[in-house]
C-alpha atoms as a PDB file:
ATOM      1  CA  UNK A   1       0.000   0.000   0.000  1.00  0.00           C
ATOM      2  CA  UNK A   2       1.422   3.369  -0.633  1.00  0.00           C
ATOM      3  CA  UNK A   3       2.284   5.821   2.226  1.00  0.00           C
ATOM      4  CA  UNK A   4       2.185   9.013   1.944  1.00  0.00           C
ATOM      5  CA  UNK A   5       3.421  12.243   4.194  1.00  0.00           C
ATOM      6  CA  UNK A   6       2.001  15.682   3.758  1.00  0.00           C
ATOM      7  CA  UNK A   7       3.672  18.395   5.537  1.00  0.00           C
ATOM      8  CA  UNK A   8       2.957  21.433   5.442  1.00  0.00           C
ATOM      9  CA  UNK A   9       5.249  24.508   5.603  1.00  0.00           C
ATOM     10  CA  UNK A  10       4.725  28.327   5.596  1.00  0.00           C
ATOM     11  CA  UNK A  11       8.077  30.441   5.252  1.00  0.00           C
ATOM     12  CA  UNK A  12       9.170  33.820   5.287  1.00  0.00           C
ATOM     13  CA  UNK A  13      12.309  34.107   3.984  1.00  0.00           C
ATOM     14  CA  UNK A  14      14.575  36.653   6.134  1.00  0.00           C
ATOM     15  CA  UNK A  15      18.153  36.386   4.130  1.00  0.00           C
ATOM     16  CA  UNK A  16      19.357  36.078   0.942  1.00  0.00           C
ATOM     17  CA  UNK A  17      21.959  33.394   0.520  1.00  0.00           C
ATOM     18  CA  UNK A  18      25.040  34.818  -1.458  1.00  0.00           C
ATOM     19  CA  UNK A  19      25.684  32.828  -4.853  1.00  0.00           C
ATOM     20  CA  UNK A  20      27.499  33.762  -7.632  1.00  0.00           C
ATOM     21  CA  UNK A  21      25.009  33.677 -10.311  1.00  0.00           C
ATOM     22  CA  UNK A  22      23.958  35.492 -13.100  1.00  0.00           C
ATOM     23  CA  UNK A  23      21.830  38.483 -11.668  1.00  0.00           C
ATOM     24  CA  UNK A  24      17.759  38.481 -12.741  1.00  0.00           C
ATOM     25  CA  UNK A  25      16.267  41.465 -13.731  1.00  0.00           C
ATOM     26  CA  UNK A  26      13.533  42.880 -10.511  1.00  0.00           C
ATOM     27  CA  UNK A  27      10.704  43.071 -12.575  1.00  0.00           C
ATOM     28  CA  UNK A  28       8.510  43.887  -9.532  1.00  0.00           C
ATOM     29  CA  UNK A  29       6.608  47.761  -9.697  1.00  0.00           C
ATOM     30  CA  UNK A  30       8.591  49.877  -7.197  1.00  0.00           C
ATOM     31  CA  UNK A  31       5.363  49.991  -5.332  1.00  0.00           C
ATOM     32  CA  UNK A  32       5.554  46.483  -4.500  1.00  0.00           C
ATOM     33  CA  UNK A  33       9.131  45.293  -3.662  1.00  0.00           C
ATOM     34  CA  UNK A  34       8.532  45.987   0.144  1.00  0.00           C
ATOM     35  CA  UNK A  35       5.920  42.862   0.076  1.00  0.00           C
ATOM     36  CA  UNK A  36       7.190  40.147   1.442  1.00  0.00           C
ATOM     37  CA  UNK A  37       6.358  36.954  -0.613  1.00  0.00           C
ATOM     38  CA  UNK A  38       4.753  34.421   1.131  1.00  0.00           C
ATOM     39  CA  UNK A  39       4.770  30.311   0.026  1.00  0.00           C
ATOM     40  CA  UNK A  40       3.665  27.756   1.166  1.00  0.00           C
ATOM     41  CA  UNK A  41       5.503  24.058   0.839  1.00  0.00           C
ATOM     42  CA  UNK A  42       3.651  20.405   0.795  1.00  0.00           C
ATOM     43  CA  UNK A  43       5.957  17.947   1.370  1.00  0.00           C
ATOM     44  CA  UNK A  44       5.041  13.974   0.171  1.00  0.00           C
ATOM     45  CA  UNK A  45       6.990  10.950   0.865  1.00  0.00           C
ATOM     46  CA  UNK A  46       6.471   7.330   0.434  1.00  0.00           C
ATOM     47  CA  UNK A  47       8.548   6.787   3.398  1.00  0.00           C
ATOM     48  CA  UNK A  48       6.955   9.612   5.542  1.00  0.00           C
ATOM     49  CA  UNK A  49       4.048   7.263   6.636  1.00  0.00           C
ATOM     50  CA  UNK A  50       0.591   6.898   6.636  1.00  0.00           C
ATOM     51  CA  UNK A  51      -1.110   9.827   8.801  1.00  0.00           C
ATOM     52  CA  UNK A  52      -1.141  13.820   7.174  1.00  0.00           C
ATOM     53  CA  UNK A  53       0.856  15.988   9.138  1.00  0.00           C
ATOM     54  CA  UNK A  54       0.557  20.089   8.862  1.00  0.00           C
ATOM     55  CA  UNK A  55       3.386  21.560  10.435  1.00  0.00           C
ATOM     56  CA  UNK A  56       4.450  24.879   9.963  1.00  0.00           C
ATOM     57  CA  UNK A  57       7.934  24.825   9.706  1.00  0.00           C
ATOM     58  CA  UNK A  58      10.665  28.416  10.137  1.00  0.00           C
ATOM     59  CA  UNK A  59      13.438  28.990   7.947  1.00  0.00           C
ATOM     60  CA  UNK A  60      15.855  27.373   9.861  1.00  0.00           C
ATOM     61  CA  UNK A  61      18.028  24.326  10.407  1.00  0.00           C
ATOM     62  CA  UNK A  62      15.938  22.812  13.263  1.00  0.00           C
ATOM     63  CA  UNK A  63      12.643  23.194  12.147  1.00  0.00           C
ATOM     64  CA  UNK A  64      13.643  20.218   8.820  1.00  0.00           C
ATOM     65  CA  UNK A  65      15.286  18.478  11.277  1.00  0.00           C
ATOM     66  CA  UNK A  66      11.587  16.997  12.374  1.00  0.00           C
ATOM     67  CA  UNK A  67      11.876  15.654   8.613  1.00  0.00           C
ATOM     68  CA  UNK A  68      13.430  12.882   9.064  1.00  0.00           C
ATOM     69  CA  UNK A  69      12.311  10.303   6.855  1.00  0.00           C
ATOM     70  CA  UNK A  70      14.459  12.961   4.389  1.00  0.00           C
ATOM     71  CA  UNK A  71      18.018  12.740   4.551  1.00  0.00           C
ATOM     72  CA  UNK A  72      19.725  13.492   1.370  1.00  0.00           C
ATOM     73  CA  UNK A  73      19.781  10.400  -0.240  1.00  0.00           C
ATOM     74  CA  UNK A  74      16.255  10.841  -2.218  1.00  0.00           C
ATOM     75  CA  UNK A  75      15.671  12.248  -5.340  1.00  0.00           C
ATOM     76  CA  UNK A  76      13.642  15.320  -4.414  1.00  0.00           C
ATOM     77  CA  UNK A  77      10.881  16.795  -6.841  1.00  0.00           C
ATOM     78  CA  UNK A  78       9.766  20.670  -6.713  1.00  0.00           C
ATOM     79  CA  UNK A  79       6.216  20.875  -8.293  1.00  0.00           C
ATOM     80  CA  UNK A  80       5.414  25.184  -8.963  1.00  0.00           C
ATOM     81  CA  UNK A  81       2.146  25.686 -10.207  1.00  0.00           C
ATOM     82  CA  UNK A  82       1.331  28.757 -12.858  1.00  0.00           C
ATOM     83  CA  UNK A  83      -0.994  31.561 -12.584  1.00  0.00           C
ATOM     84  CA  UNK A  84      -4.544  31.210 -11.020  1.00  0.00           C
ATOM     85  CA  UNK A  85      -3.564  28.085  -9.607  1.00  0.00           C
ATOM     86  CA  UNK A  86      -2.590  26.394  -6.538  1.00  0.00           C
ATOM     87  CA  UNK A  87      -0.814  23.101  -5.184  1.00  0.00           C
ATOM     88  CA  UNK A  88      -4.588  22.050  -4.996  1.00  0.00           C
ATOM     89  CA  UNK A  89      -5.271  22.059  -8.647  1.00  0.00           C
ATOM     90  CA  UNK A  90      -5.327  18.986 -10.815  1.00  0.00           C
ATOM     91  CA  UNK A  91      -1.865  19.833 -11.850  1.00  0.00           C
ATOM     92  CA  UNK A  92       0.142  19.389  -8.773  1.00  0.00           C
ATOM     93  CA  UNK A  93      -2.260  16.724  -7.585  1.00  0.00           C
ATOM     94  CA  UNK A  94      -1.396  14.922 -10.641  1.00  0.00           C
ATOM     95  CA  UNK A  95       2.318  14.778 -10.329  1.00  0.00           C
ATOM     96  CA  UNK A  96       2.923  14.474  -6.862  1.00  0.00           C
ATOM     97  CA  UNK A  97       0.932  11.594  -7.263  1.00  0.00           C
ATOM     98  CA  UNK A  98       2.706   9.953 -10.422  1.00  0.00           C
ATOM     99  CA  UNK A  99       5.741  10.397  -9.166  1.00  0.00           C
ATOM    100  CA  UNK A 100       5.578   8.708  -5.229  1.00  0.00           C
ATOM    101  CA  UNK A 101       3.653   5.918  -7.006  1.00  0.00           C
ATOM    102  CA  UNK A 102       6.054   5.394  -9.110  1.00  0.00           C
ATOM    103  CA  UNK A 103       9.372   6.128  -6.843  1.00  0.00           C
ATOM    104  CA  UNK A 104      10.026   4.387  -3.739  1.00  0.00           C
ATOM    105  CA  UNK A 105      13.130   6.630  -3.024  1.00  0.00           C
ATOM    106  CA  UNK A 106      11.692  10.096  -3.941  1.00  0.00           C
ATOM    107  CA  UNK A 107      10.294  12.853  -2.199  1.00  0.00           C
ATOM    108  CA  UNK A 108       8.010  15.876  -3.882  1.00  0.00           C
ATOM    109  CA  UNK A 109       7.732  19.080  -2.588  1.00  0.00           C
ATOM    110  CA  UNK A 110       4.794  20.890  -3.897  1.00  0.00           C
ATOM    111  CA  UNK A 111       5.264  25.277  -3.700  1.00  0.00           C
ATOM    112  CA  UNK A 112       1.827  26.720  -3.148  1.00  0.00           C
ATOM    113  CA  UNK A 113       2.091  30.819  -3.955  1.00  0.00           C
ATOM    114  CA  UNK A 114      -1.317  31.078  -4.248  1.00  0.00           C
ATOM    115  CA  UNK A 115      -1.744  33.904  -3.133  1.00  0.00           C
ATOM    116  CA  UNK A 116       0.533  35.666  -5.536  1.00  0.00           C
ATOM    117  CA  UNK A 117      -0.561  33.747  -8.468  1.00  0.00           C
ATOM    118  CA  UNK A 118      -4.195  34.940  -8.442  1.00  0.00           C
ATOM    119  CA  UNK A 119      -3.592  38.417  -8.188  1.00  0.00           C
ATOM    120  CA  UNK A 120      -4.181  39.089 -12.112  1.00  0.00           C
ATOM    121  CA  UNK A 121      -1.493  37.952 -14.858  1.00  0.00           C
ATOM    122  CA  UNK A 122       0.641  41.048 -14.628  1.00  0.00           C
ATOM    123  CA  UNK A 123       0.794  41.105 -10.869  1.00  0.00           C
ATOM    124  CA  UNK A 124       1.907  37.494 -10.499  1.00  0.00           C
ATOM    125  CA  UNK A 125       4.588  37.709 -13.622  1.00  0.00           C
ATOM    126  CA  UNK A 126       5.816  40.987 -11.980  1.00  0.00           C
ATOM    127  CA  UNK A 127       6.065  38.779  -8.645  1.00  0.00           C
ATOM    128  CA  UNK A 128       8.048  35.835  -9.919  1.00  0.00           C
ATOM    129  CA  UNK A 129      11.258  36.624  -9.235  1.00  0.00           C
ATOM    130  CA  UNK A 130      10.489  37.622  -5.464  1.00  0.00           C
ATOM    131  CA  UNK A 131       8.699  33.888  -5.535  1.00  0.00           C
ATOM    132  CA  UNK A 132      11.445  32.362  -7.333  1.00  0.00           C
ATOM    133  CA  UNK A 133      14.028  33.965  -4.335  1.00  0.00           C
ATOM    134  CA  UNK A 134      11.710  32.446  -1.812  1.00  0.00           C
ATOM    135  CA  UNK A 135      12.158  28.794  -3.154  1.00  0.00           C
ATOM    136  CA  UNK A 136      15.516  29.284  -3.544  1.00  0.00           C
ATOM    137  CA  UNK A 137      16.495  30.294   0.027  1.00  0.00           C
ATOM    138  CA  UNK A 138      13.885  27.170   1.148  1.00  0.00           C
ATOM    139  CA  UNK A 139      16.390  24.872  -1.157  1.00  0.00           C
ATOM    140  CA  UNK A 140      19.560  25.838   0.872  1.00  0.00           C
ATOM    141  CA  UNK A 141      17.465  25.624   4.011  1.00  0.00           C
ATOM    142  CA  UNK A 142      16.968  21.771   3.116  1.00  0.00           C
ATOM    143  CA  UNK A 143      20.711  21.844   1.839  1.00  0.00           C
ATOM    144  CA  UNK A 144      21.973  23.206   5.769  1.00  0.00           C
ATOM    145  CA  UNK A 145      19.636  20.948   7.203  1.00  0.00           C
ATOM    146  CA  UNK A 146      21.267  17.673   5.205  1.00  0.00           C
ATOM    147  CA  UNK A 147      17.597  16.967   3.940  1.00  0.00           C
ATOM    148  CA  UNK A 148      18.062  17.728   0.538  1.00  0.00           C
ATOM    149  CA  UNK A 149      21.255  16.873  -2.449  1.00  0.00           C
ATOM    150  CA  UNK A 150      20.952  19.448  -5.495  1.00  0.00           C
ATOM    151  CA  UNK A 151      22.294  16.758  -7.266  1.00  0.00           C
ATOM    152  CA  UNK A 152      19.259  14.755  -6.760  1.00  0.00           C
ATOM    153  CA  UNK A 153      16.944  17.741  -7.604  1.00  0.00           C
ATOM    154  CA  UNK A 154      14.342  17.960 -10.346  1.00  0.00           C
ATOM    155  CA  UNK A 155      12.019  21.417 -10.482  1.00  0.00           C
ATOM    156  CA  UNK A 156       9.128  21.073 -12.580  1.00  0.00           C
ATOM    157  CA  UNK A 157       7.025  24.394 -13.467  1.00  0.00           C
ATOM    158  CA  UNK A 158       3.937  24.413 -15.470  1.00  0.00           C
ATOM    159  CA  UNK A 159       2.736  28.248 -17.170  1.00  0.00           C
ATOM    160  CA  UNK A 160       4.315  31.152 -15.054  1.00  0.00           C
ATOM    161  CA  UNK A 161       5.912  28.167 -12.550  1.00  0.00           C
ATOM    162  CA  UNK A 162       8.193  26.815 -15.398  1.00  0.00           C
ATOM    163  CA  UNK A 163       9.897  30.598 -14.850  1.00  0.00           C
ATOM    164  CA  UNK A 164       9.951  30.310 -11.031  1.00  0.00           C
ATOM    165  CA  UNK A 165      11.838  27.049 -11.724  1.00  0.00           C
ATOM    166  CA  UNK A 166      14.258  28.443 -14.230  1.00  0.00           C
ATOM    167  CA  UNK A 167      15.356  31.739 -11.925  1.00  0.00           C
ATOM    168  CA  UNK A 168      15.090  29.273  -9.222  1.00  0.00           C
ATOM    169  CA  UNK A 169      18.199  27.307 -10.119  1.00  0.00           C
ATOM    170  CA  UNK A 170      20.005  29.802 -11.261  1.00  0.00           C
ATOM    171  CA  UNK A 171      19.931  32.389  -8.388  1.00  0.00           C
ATOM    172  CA  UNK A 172      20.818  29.350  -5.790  1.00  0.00           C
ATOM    173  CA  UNK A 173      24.713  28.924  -5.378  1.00  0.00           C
ATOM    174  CA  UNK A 174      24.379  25.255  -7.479  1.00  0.00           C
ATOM    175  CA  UNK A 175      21.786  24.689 -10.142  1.00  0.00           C
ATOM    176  CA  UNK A 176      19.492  21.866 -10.250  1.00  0.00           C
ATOM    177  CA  UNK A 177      19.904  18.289 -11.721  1.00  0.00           C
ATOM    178  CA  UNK A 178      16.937  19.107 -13.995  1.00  0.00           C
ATOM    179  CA  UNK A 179      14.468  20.671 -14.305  1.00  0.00           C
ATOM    180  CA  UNK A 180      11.349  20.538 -16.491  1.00  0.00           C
ATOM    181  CA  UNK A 181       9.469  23.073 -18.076  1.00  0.00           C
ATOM    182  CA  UNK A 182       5.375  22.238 -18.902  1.00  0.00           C
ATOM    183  CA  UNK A 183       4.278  24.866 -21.286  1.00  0.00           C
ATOM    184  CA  UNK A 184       6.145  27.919 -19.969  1.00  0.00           C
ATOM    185  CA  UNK A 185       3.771  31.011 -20.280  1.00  0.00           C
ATOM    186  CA  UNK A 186       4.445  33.654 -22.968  1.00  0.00           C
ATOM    187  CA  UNK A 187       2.782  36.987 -22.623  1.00  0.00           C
ATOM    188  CA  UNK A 188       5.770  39.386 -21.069  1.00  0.00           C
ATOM    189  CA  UNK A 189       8.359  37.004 -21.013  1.00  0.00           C
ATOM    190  CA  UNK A 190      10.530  38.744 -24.490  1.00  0.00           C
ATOM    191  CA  UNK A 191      13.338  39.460 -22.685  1.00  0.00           C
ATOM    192  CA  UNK A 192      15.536  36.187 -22.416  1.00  0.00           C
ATOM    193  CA  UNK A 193      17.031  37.431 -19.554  1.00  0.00           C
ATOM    194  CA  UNK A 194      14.075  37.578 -17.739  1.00  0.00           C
ATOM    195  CA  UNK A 195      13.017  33.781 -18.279  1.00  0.00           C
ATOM    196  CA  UNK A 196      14.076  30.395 -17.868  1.00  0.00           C
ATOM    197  CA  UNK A 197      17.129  29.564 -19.818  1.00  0.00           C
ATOM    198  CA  UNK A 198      19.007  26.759 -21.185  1.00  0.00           C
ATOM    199  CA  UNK A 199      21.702  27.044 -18.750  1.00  0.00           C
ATOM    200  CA  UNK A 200      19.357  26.901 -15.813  1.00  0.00           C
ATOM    201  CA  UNK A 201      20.142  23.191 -14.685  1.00  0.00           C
ATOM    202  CA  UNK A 202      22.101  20.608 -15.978  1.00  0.00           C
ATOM    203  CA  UNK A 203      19.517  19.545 -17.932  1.00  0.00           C
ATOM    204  CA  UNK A 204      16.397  21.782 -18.880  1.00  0.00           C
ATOM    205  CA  UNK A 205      13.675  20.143 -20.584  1.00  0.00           C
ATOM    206  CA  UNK A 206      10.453  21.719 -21.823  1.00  0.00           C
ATOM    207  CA  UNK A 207       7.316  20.293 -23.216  1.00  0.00           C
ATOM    208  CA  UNK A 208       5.623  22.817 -25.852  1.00  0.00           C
ATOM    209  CA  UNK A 209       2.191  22.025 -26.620  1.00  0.00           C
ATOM    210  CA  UNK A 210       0.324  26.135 -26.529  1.00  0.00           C
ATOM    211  CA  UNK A 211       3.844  27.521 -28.720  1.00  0.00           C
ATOM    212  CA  UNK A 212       1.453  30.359 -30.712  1.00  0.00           C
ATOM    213  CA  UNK A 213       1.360  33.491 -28.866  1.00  0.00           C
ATOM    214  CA  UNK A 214      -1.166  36.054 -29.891  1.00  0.00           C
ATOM    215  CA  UNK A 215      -3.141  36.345 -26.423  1.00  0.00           C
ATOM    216  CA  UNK A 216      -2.471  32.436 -25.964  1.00  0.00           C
ATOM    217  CA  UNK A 217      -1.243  30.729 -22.514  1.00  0.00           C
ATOM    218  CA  UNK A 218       2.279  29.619 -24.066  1.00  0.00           C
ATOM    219  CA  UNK A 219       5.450  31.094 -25.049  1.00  0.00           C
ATOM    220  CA  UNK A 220       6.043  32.565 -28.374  1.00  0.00           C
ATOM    221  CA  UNK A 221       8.730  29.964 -29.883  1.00  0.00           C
ATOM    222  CA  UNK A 222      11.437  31.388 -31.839  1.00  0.00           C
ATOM    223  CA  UNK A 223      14.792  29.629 -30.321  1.00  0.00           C
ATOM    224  CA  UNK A 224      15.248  27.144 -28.445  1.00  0.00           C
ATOM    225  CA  UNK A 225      14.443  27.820 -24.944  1.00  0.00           C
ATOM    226  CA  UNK A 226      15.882  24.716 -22.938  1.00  0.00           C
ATOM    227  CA  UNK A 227      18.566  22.228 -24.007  1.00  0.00           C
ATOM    228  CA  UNK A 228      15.490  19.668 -24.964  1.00  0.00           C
ATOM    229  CA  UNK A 229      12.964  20.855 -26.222  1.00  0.00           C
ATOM    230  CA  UNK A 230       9.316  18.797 -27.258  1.00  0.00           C
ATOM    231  CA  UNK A 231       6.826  19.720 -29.820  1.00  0.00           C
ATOM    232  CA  UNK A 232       3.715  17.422 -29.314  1.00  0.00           C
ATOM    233  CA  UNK A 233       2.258  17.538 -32.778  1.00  0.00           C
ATOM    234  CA  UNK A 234       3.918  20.610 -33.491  1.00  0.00           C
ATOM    235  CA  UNK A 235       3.859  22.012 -30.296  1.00  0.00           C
ATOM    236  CA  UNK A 236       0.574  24.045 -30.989  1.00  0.00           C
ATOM    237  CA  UNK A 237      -2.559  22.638 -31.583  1.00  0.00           C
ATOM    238  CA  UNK A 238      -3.660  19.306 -29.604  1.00  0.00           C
ATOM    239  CA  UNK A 239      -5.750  16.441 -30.763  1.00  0.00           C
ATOM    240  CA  UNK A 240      -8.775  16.221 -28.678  1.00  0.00           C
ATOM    241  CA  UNK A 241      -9.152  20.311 -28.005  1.00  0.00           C
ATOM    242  CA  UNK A 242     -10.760  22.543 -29.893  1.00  0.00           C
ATOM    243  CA  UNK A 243      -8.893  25.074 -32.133  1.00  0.00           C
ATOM    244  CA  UNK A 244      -9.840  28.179 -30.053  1.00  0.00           C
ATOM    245  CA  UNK A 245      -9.350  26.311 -26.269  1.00  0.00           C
ATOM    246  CA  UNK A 246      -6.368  27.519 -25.640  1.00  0.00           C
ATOM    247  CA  UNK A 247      -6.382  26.681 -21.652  1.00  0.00           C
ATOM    248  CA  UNK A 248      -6.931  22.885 -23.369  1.00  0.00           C
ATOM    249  CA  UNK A 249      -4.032  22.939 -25.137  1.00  0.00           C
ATOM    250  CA  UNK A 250      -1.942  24.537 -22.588  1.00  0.00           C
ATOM    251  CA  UNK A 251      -3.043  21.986 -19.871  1.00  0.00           C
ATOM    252  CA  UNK A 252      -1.856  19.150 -22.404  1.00  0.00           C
ATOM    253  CA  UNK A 253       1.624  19.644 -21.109  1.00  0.00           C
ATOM    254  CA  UNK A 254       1.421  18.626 -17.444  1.00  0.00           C
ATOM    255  CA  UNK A 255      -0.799  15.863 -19.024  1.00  0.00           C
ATOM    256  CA  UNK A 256       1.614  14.007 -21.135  1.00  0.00           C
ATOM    257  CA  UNK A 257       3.953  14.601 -18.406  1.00  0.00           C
ATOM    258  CA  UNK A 258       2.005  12.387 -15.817  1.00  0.00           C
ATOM    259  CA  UNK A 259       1.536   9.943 -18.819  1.00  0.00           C
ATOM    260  CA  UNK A 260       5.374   9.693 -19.321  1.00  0.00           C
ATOM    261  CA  UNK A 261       5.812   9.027 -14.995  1.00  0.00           C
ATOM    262  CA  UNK A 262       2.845   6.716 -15.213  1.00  0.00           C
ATOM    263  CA  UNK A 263       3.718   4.750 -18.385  1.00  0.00           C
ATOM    264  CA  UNK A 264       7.270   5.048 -18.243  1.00  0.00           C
ATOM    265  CA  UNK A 265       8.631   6.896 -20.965  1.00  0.00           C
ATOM    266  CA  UNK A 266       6.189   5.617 -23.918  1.00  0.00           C
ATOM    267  CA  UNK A 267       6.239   8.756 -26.303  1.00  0.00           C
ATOM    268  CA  UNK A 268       9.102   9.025 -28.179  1.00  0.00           C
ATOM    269  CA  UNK A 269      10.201  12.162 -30.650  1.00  0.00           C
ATOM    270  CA  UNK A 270      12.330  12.449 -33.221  1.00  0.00           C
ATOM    271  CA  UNK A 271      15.171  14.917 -33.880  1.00  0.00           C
ATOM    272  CA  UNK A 272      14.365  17.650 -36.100  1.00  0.00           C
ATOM    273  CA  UNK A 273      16.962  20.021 -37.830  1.00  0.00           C
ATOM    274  CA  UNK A 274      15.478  23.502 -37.391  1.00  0.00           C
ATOM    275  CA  UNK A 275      12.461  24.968 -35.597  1.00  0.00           C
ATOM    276  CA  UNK A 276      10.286  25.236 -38.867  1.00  0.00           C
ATOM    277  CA  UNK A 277      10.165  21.344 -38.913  1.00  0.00           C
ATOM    278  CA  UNK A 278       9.599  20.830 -34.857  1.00  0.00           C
ATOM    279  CA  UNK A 279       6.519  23.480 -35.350  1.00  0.00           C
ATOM    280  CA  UNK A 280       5.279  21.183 -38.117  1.00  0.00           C
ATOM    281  CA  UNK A 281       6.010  17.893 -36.400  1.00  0.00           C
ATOM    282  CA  UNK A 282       7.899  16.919 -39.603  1.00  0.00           C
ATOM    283  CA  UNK A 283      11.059  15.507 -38.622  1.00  0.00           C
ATOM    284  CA  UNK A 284      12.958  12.813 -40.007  1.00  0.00           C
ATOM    285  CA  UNK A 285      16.434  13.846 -38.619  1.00  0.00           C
ATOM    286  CA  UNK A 286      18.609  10.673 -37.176  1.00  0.00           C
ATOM    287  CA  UNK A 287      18.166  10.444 -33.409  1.00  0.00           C
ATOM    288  CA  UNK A 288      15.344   9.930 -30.756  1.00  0.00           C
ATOM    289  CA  UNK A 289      14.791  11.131 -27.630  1.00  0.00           C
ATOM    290  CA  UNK A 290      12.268  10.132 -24.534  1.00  0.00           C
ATOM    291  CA  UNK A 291       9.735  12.827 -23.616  1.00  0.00           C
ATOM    292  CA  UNK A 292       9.379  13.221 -20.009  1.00  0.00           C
ATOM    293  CA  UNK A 293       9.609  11.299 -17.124  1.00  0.00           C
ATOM    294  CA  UNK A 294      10.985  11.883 -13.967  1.00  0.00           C
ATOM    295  CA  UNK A 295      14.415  10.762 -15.029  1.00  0.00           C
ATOM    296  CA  UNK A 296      17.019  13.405 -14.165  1.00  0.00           C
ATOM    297  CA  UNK A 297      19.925  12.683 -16.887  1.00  0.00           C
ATOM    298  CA  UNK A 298      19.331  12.165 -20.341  1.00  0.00           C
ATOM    299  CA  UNK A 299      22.264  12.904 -22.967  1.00  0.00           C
ATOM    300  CA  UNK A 300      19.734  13.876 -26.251  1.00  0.00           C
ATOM    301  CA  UNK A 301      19.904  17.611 -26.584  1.00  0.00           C
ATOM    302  CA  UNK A 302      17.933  19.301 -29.103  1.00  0.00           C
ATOM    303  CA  UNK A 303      14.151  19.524 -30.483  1.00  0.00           C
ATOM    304  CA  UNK A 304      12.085  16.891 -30.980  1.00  0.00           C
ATOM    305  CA  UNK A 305       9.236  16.666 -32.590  1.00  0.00           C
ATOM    306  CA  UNK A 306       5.898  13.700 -32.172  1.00  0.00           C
ATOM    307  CA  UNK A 307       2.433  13.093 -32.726  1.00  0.00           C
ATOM    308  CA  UNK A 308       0.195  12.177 -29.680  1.00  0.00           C
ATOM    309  CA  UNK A 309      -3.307  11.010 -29.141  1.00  0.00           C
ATOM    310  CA  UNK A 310      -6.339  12.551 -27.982  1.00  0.00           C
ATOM    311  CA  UNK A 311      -6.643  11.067 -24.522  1.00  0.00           C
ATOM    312  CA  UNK A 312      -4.546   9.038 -21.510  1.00  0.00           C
ATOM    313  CA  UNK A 313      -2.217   7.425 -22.043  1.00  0.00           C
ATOM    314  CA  UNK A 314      -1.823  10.229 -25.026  1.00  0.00           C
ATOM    315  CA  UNK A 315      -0.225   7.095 -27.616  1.00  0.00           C
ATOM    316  CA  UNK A 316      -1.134   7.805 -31.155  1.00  0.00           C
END
């Protein structure tokens, strides 16, 4: 039977840990920088046993010493949820779940910002980085408190989260193992500075499926934007949603992804030589590469291209 731990925390960060990093842009309106961000962490472990337990935990090394059923040796999964959203919502619900039924030796941490997130588009992608500097400082809390190896770290961000994730990494003194990137949202994010980057983990792996722009959830593609990149039938459109539901097609993202934990890594893409062909899923360069998963080291680099099916478990 699986067990499962849920701990709750609610932190408010007082320090900045020094890292030498590169330096992200404080989009936040003078007006606001003087709010202190506020999330909230779920904490899940198959080894953590069978009873819920919500305990607020403070940012320091003996409040994650009560965690003891985490000591460093798991692989640890961040879950950050996108705008209008919390770690309630199908999405983080979804993975969490996936992955400790599927991972004996895992833990998932699930960021609720809730609060931040639902305070209008512009607001919450304005707030990101202050969000982003919270998780990080919660990341070396775990690191001080030997409950947590960056080595053994995956961040996952869906929509506005898959930017969290990125600035995330790369504002904490060592960057993630991996992290993936479900559909990272679009509107405001131009400057590359600004946004998650290839260089933001070891690995960086992002799932397009909403790649249009125009007023859409997802981001505008005209690069690569992690070092492997998926295009679901093109990346745009989605079999089983209708043309003009973009939220559908958007959601598709974290969907496949739970199909890939569940199943195992059963879509496949194949390598395509330049964007144009990824965007029209017609790729026949040598190479394939596994979409997904929680696996945290893969050596394809690249776009790939695929063609999915309308519904679980998403096989054409």
């Amino acid at each position: 039977m699986l067990r499962a731990s849920f701990v709750c925390f609610v932190v408010v960060f007082c320090f900045v840990a020094a890292c030498l990093c590169d330096p992200v842009p404080d989009m936040t309106p003078k007006s606001e920088r003087n709010a202190a961000a506020r999330n909230t962490y779920y904490i899940t472990s198959y080894a953590g046993g069978a009873n819920a337990n919500n305990v607020p935990v403070e940012n320091s090394i003996d409040g994650v010493a009560a965690l003891g059923y985490l000591d460093g040796t798991q692989t640890v999964t961040i879950v950050v949820h996108g705008r209008d959203s919390s770690a309630f919502s199908d999405f983080a619900f979804e993975i969490r779940n996936a992955i400790v039924a599927t991972e004996l030796n895992s833990a998932v941490i699930v960021v609720d910002w809730s609060a931040i997130a639902g305070s209008g588009y512009n607001q919450a992608r304005a707030l990101v980085p202050q969000v982003a500097q919270d998780l990080s400082n919660f990341i070396v809390l775990l690191e001080a408190g030997q409950r947590l190896n960056r080595n053994l770290l995956h961040i996952i961000g869906f929509d506005l989260g898959a930017h969290v994730a990125g600035i995330t990494s790369r504002i904490t003194a060592s960057r993630a193992r991996k992290i993936t990137a479900l559909s990272p949202a679009g509107v405001g994010w131009d400057i590359r500075s600004q946004r998650l980057l290839s260089s933001d983990a070891q690995l960086v792996e992002v799932i397009h499926t909403d790649a249009v722009g125009g007023g859409a959830f997802g981001m505008v593609v005209t690069e690569r934007v992690g070092s492997l990149d998926f295009f679901p039938n093109g990346g745009t459109r989605q079999p089983g949603c209708s043309n003009n539901d973009n939220a559908c097609h958007h959601n598709r993202a974290w969907q496949l992804f739970v199909a890939t934990v569940q199943m195992g890594g059963h879509l496949t893409g194949t390598r395509c030589d330049t964007l144009v062909q990824a965007l029209n899923n017609r790729c026949t360069a040598f190479g394939t590469a596994v979409m997904g998963t929680n696996v945290q080291t893969k050596l394809a680099q690249g776009m790939y291209a695929l063609t999915t099916g309308r519904a679980f478990p998403y096989t054409a």
